[in-house]
Each structure stands twice: as structure tokens, then as C-alpha cells.
PDB file of N, CA and C in Angstrom:
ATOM      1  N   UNK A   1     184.478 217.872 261.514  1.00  0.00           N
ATOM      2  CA  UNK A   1     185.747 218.546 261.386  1.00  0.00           C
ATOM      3  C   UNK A   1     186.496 218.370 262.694  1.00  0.00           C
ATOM      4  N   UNK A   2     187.685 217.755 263.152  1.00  0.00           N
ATOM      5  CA  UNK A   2     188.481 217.639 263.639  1.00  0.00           C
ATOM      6  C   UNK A   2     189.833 218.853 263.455  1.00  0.00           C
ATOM      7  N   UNK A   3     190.160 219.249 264.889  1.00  0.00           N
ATOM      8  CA  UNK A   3     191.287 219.940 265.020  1.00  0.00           C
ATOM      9  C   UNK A   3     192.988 219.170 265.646  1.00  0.00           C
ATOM     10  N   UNK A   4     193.833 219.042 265.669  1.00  0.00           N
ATOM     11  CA  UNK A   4     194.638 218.164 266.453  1.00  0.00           C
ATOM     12  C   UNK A   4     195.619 219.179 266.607  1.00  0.00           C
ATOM     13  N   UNK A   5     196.123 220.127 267.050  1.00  0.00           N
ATOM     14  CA  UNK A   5     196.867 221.269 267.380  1.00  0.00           C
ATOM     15  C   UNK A   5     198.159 220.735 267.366  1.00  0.00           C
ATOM     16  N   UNK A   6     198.364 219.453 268.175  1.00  0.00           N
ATOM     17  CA  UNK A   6     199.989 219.121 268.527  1.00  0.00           C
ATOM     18  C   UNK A   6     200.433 218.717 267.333  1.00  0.00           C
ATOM     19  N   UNK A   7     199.469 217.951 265.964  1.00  0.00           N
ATOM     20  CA  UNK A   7     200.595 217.155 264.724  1.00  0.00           C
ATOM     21  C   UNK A   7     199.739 218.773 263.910  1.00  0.00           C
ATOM     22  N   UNK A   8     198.965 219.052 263.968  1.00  0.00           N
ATOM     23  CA  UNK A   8     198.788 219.979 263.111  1.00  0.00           C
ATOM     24  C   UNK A   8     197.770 219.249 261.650  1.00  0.00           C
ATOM     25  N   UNK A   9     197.471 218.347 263.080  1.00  0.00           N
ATOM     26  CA  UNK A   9     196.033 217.536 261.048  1.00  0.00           C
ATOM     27  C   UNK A   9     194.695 218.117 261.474  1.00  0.00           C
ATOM     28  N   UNK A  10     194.604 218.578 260.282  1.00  0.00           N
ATOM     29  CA  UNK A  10     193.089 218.629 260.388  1.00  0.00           C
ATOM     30  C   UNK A  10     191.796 218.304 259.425  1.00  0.00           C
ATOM     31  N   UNK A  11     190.975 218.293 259.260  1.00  0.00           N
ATOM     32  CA  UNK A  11     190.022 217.319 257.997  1.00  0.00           C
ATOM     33  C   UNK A  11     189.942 218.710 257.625  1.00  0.00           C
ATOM     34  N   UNK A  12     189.698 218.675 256.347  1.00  0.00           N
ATOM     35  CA  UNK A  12     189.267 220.116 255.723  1.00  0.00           C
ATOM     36  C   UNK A  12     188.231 219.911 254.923  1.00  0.00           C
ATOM     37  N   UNK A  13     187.457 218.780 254.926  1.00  0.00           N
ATOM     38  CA  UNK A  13     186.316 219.050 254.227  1.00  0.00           C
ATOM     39  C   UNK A  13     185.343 220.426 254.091  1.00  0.00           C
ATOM     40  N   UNK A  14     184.935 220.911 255.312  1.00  0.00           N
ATOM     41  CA  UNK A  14     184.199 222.250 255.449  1.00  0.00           C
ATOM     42  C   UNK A  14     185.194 223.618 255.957  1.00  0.00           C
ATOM     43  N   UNK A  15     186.287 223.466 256.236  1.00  0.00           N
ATOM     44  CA  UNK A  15     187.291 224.222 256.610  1.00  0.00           C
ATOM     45  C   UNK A  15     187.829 225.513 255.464  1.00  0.00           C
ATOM     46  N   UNK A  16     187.899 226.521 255.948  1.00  0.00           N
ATOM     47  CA  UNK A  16     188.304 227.235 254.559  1.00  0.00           C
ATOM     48  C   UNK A  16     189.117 228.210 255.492  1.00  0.00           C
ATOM     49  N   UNK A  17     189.216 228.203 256.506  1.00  0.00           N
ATOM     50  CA  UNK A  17     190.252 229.251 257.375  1.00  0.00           C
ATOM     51  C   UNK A  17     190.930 228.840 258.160  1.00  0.00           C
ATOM     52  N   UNK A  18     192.302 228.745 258.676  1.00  0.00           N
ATOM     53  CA  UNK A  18     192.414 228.000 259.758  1.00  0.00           C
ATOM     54  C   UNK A  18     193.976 229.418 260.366  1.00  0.00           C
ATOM     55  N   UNK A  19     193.506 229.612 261.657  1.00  0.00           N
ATOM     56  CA  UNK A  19     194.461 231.022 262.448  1.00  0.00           C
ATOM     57  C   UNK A  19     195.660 230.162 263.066  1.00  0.00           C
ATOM     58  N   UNK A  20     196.750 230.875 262.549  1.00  0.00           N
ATOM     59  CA  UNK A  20     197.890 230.470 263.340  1.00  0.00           C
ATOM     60  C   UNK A  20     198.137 231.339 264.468  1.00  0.00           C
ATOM     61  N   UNK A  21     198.546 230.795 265.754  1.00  0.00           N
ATOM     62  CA  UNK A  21     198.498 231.051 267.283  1.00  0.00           C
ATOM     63  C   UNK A  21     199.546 230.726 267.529  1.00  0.00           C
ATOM     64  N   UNK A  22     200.721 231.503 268.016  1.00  0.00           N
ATOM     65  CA  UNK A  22     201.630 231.726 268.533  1.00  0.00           C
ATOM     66  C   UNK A  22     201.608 231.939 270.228  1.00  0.00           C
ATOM     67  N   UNK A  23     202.828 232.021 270.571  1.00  0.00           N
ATOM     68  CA  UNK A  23     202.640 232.217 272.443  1.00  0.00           C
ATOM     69  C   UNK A  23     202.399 234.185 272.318  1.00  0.00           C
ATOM     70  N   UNK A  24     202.405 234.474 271.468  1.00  0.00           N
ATOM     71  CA  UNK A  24     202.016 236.330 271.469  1.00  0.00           C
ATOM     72  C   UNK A  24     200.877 236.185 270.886  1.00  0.00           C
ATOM     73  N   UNK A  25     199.876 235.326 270.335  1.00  0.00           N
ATOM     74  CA  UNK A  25     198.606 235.297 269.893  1.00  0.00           C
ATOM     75  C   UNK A  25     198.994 234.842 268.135  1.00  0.00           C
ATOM     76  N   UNK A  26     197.662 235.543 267.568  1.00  0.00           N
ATOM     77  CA  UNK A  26     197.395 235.287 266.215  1.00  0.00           C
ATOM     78  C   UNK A  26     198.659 235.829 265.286  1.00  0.00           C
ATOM     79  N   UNK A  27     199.489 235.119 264.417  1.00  0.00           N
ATOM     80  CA  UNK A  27     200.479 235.024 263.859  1.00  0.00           C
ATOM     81  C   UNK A  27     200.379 235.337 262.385  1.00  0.00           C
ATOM     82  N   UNK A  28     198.927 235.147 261.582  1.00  0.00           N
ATOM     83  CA  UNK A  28     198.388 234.694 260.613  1.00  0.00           C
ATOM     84  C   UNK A  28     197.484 233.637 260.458  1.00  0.00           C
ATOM     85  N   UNK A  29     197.062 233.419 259.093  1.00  0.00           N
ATOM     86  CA  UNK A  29     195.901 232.463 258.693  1.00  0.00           C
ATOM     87  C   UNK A  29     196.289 231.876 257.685  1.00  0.00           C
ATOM     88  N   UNK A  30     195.735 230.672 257.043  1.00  0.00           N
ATOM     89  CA  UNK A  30     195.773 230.325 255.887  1.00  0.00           C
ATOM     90  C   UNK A  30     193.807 230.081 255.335  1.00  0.00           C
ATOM     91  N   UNK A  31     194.205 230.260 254.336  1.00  0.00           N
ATOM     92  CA  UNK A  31     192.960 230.321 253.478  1.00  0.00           C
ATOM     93  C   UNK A  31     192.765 229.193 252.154  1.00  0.00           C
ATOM     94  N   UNK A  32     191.579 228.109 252.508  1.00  0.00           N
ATOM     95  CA  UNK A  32     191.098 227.683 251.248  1.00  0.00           C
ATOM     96  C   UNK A  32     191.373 228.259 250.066  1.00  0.00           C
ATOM     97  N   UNK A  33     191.839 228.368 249.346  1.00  0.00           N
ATOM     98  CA  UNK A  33     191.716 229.188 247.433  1.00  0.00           C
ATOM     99  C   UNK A  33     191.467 228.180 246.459  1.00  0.00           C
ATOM    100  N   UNK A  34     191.329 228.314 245.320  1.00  0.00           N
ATOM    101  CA  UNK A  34     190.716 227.487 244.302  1.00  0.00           C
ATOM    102  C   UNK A  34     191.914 226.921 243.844  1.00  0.00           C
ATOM    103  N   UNK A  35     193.019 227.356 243.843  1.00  0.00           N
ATOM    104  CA  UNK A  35     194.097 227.051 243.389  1.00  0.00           C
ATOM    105  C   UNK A  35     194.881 226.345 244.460  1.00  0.00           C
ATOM    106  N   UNK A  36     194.757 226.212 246.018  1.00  0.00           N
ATOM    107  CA  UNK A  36     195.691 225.667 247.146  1.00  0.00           C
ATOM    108  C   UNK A  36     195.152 225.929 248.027  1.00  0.00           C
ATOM    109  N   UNK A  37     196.046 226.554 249.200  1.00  0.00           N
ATOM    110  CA  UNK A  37     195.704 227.370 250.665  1.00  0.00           C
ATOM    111  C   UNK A  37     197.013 228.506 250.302  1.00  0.00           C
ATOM    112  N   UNK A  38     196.403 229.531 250.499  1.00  0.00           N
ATOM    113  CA  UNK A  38     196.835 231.171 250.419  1.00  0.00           C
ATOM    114  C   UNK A  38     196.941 231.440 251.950  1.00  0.00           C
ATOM    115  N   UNK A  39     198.098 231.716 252.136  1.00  0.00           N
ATOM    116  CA  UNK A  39     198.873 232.091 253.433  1.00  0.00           C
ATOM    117  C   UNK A  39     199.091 233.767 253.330  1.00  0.00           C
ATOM    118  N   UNK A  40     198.582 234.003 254.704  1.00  0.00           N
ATOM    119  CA  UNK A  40     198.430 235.401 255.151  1.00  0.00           C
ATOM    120  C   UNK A  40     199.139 235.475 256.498  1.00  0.00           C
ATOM    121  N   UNK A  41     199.777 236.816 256.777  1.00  0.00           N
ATOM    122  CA  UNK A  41     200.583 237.037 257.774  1.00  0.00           C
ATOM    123  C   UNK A  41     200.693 237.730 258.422  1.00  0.00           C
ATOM    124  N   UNK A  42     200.681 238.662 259.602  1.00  0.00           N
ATOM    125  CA  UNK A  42     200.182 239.353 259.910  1.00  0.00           C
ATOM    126  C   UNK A  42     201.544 240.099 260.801  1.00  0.00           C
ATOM    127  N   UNK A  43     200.664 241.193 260.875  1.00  0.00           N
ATOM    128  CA  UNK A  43     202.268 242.135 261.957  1.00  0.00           C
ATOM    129  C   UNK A  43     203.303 242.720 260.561  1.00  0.00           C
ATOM    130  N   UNK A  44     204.407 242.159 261.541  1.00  0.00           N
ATOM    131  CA  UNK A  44     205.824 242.721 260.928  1.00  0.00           C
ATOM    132  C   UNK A  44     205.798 241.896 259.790  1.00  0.00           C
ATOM    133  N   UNK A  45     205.144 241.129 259.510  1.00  0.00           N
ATOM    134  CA  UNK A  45     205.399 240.028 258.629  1.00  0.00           C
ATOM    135  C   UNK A  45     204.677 240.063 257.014  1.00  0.00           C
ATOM    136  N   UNK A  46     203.392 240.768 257.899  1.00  0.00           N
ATOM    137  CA  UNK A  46     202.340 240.917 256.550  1.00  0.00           C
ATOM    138  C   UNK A  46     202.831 241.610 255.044  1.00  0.00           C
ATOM    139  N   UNK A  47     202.097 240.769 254.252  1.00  0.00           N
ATOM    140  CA  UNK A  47     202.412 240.902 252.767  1.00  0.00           C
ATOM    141  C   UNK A  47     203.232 239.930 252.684  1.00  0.00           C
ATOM    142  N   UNK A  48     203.993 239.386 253.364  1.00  0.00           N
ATOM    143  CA  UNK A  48     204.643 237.976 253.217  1.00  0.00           C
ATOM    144  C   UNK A  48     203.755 236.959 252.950  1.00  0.00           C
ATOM    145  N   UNK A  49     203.751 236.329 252.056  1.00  0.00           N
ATOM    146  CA  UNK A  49     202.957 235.008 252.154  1.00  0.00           C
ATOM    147  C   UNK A  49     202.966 234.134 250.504  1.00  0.00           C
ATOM    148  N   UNK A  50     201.966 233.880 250.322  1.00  0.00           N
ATOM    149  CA  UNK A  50     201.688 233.178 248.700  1.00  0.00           C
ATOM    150  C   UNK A  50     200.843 231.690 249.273  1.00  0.00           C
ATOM    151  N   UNK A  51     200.634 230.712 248.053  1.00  0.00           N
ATOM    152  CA  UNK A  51     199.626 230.203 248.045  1.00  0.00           C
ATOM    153  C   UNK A  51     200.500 228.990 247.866  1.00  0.00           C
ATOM    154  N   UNK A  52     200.359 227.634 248.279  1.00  0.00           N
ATOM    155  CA  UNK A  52     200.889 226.351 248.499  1.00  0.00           C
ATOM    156  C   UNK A  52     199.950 225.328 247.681  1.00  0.00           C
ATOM    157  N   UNK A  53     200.135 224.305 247.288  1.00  0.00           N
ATOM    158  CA  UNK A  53     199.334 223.355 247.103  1.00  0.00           C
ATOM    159  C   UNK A  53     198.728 222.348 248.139  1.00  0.00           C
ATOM    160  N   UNK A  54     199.552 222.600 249.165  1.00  0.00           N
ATOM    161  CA  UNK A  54     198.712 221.507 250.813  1.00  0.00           C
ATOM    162  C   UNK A  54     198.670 222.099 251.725  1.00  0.00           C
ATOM    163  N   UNK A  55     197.763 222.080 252.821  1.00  0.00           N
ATOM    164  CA  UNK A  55     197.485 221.959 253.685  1.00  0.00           C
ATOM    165  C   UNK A  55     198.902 222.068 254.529  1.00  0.00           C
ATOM    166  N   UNK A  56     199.540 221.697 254.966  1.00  0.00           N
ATOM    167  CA  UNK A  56     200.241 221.373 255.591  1.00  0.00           C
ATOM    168  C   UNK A  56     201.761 221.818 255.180  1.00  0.00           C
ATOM    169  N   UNK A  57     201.934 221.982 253.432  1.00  0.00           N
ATOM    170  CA  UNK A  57     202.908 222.913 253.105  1.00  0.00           C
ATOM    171  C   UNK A  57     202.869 224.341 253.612  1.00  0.00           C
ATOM    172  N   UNK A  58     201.559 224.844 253.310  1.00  0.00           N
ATOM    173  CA  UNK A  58     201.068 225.721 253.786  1.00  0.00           C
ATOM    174  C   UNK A  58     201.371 226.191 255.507  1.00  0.00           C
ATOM    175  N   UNK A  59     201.097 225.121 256.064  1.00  0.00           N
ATOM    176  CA  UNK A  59     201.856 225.554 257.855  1.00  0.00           C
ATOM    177  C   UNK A  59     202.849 225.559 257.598  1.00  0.00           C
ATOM    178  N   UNK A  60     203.211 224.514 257.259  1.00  0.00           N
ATOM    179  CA  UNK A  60     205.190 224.807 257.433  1.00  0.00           C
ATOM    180  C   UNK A  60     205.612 226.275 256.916  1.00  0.00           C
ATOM    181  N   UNK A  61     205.539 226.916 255.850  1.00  0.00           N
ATOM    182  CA  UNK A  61     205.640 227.971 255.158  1.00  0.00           C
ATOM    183  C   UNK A  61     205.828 229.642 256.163  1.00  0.00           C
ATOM    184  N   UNK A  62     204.274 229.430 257.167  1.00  0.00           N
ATOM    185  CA  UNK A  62     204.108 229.938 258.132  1.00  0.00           C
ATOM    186  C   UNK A  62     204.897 229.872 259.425  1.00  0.00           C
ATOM    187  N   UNK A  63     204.957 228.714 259.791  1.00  0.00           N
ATOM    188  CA  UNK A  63     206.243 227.969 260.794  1.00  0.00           C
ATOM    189  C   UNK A  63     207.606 228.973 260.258  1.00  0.00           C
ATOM    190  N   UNK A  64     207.981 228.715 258.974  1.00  0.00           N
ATOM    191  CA  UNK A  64     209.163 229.035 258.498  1.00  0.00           C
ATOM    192  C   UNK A  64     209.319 230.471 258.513  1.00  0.00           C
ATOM    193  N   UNK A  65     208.508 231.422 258.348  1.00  0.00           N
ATOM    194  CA  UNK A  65     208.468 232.938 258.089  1.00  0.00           C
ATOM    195  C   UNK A  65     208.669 233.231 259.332  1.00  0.00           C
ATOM    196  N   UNK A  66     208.194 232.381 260.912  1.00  0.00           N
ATOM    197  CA  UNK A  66     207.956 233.011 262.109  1.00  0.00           C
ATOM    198  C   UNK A  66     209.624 233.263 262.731  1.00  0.00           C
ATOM    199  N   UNK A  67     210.581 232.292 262.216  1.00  0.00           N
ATOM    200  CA  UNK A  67     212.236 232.516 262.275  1.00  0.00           C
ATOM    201  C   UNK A  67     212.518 231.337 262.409  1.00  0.00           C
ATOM    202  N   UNK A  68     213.709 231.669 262.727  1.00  0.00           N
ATOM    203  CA  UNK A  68     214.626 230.094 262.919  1.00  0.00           C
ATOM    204  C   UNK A  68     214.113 229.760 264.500  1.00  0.00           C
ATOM    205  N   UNK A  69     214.025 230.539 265.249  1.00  0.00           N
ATOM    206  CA  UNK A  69     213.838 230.266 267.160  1.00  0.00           C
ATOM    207  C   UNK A  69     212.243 229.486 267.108  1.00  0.00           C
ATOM    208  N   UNK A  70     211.309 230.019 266.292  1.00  0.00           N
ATOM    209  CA  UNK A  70     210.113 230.196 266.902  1.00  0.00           C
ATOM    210  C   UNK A  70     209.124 228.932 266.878  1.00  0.00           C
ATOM    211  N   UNK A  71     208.723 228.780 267.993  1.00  0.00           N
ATOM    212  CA  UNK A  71     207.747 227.233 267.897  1.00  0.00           C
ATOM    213  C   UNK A  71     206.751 227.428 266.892  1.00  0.00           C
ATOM    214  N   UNK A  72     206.533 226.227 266.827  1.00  0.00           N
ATOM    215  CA  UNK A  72     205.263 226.002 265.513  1.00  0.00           C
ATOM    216  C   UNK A  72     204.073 226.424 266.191  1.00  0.00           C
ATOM    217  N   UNK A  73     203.406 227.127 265.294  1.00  0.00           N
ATOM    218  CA  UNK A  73     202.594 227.218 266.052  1.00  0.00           C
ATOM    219  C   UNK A  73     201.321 226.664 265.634  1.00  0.00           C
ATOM    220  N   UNK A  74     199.656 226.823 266.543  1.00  0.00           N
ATOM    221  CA  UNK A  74     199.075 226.092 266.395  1.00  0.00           C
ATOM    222  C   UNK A  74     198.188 226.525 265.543  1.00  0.00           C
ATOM    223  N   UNK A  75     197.068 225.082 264.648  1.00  0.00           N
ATOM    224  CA  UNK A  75     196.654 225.888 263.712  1.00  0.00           C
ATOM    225  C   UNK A  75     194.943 225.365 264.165  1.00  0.00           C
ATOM    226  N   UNK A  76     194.466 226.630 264.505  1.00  0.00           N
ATOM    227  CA  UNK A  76     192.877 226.220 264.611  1.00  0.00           C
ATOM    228  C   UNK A  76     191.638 226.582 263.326  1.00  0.00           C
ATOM    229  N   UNK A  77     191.247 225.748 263.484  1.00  0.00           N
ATOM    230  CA  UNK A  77     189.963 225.723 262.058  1.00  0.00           C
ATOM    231  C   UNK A  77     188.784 226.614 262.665  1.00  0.00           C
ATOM    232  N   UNK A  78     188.938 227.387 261.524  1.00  0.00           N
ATOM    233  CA  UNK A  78     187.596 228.419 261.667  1.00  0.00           C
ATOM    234  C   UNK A  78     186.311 228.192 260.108  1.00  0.00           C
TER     235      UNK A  78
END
């Protein structure tokens, strides 16, 4: 399993969690589901979320909820 923080790829073969990290810390997670990756959010934000079909729709989604200002942030595999 490979992490790459700056493009945001990661192998997901064994991966089923991966924490989004902001410059204030943990932002949210996304989650393996049977159906996609189920995006979770945390703070002011939580209960915001739903379930994507990729990987990577899935960050953006997260990216997108954090505002229009806010850097992407990074996504580490747990």
C-alpha cells in the first residue's frame, strides 16, 4: 500500500480508511463501503457527507465541503 499525499493516489487494495488532514488537523475520513467510499466529516461540518463511486471523487467531495479558500487536503491510509 502506497500513500502519495501531494497527487492524492493511493492503492487501495487493503485500504478501507483513509483521514483527511488539514493545516488545523483531521478534517474527516472516507470509508471503503460495499457500494463506493462513504465520506465522513467532522466538526462544523459533520453529517455532511454521502457515498461516491471513486476514490478520488470521494476527496474532491471533501476538498469541496472544506470551502472555496481551503487547501486540499491530505489523505492518509489507515
Amino acid at each position: 500500500m502506497t500513500n502519495d499525499t501531494m497527487s492524492g493516489n493511493t492503492t487501495t487494495s487493503d485500504t478501507a480508511t483513509w483521514v483527511a488532514v488539514g493545516p488545523a488537523g483531521a478534517v474527516g475520513a472516507i470509508h471503503r463501503a460495499a457500494d463506493g467510499f462513504r465520506v465522513e466529516l467532522y466538526g462544523v461540518r459533520a453529517g455532511r457527507g454521502g457515498t461516491y463511486p471513486s476514490l478520488e471523487t470521494a476527496k474532491g467531495a471533501v476538498h469541496k465541503a472544506l470551502g472555496p479558500l481551503a487547501s486540499r487536503p491530505e489523505f492518509h491510509a489507515h
